[in-house]
C-alpha atoms as a PDB file:
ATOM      1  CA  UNK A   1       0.000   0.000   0.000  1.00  0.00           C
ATOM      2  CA  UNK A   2       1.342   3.320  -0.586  1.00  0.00           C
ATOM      3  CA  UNK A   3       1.219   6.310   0.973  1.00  0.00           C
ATOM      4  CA  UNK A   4       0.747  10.083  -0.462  1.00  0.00           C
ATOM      5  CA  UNK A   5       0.907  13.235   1.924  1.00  0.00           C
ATOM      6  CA  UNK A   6      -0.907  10.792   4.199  1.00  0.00           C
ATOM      7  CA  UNK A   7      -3.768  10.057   3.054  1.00  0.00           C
ATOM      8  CA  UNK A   8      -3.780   5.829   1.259  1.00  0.00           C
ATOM      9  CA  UNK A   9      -3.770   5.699  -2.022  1.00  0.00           C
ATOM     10  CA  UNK A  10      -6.286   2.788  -2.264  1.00  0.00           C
ATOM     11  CA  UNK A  11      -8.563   4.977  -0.774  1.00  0.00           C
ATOM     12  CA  UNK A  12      -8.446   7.603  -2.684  1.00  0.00           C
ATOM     13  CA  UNK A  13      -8.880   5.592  -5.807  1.00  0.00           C
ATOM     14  CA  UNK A  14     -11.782   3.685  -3.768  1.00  0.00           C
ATOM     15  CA  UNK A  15     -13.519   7.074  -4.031  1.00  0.00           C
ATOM     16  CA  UNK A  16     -12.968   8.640  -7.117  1.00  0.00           C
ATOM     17  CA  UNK A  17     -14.416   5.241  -8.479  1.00  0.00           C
ATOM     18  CA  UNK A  18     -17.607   5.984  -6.652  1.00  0.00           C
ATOM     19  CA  UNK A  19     -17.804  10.053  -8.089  1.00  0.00           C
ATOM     20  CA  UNK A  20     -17.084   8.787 -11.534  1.00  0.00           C
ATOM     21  CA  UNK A  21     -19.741   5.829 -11.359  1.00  0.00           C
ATOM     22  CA  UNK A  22     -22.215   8.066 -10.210  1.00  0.00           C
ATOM     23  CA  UNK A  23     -21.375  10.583 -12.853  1.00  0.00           C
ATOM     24  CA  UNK A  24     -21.928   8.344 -15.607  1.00  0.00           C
ATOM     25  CA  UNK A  25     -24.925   7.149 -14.364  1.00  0.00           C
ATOM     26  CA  UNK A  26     -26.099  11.306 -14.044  1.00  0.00           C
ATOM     27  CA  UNK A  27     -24.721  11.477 -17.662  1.00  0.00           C
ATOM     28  CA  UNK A  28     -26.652   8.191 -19.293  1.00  0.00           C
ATOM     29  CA  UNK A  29     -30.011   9.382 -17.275  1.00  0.00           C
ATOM     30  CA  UNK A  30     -32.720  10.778 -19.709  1.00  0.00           C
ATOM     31  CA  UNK A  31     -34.266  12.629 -17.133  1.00  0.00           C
ATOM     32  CA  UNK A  32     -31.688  14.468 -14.913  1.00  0.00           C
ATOM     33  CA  UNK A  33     -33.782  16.473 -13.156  1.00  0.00           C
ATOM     34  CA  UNK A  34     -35.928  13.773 -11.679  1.00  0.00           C
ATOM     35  CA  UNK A  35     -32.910  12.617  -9.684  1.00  0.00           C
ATOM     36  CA  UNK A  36     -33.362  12.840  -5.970  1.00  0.00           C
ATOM     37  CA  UNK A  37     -29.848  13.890  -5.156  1.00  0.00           C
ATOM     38  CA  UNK A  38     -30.777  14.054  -1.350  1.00  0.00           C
ATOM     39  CA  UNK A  39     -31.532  10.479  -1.916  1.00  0.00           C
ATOM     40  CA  UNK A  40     -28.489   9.435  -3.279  1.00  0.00           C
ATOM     41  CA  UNK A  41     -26.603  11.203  -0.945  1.00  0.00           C
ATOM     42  CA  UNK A  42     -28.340   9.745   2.308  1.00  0.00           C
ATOM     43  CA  UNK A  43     -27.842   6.274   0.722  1.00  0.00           C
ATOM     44  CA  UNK A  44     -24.037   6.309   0.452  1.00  0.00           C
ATOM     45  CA  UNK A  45     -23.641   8.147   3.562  1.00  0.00           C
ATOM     46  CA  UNK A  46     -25.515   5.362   5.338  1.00  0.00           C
ATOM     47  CA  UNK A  47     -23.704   2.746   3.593  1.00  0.00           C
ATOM     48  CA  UNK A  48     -20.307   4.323   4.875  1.00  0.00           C
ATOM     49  CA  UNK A  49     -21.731   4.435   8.326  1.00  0.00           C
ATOM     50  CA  UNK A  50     -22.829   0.946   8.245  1.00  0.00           C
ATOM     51  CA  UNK A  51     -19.335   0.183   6.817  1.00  0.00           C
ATOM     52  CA  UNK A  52     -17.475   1.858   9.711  1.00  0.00           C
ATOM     53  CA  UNK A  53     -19.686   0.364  12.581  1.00  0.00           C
ATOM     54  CA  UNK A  54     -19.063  -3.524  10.711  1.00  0.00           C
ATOM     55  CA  UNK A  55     -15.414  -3.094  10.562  1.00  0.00           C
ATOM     56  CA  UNK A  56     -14.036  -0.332  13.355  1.00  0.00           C
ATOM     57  CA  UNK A  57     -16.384  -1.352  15.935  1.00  0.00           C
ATOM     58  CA  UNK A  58     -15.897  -4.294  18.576  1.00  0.00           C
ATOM     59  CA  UNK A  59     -19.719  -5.116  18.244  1.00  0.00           C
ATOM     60  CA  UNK A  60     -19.677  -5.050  14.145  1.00  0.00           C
ATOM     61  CA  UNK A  61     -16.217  -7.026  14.291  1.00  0.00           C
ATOM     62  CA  UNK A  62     -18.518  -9.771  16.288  1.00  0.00           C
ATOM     63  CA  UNK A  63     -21.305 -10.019  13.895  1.00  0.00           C
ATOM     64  CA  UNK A  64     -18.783 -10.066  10.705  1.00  0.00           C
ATOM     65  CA  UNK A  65     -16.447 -12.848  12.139  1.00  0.00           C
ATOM     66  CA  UNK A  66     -19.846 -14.764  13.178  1.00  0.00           C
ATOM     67  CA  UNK A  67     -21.473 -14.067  10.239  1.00  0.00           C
ATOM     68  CA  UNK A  68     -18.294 -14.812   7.830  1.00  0.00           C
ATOM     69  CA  UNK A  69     -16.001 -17.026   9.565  1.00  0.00           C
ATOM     70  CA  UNK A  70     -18.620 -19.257  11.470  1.00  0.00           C
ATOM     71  CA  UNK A  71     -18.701 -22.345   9.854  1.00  0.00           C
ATOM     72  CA  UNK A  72     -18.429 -20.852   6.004  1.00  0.00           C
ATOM     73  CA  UNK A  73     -15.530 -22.201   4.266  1.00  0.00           C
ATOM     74  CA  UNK A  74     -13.887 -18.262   4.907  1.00  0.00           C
ATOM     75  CA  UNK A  75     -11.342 -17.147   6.999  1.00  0.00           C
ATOM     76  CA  UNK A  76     -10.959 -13.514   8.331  1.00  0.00           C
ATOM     77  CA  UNK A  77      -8.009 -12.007   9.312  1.00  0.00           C
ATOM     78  CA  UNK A  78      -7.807  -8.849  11.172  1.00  0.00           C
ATOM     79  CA  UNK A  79      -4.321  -6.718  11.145  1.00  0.00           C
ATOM     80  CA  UNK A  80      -5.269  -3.602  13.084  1.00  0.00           C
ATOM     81  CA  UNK A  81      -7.890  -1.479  10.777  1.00  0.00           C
ATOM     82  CA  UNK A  82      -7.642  -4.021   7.867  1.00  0.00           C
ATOM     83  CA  UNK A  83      -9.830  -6.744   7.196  1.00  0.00           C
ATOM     84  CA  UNK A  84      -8.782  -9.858   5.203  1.00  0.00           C
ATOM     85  CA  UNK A  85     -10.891 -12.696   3.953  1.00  0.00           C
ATOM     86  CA  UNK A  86      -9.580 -15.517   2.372  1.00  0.00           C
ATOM     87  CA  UNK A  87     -11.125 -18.617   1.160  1.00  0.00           C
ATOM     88  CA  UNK A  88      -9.926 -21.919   2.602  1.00  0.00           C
ATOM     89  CA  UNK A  89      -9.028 -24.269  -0.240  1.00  0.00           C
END
């Protein structure tokens, strides 16, 4: 992973994927201006939060290693903020 002026560079790119996928799917709308951007923005803010409380919390760490690991044919590996899952083969 590499690093630029601190911020991670995956993340960054994480983003930007997200802006750009939601501005070609503003530019292929026909009807723009029937697009509830209050909606849209509620809906990835919640998915972030939902994101953060599953994997930087000690209660959303429980549910995703019980939900994941137990008894699925995953593994998960946590090195401090980073969440690995691999598949057992």
């Amino acid at each position: 992973m590499y690093e630029l002026g601190g911020a991670c560079v995956e993340r960054v790119i994480s983003l930007l994927g997200l802006l750009v996928m939601m501005l070609l799917a503003w530019l292929w709308s026909s009807e723009r201006s029937r697009i509830n951007k209050r909606l849209i923005i509620t809906g990835v803010l919640l998915q972030f939060v939902v994101g953060f409380v599953i994997l930087r919390t000690t209660p959303g760490m429980w549910v995703f290693d019980l939900r994941v690991g137990g008894g699925s044919d995953r593994r998960v590996f946590r090195s401090g903020s980073r969440v690995c899952i691999r598949r057992r083969f």
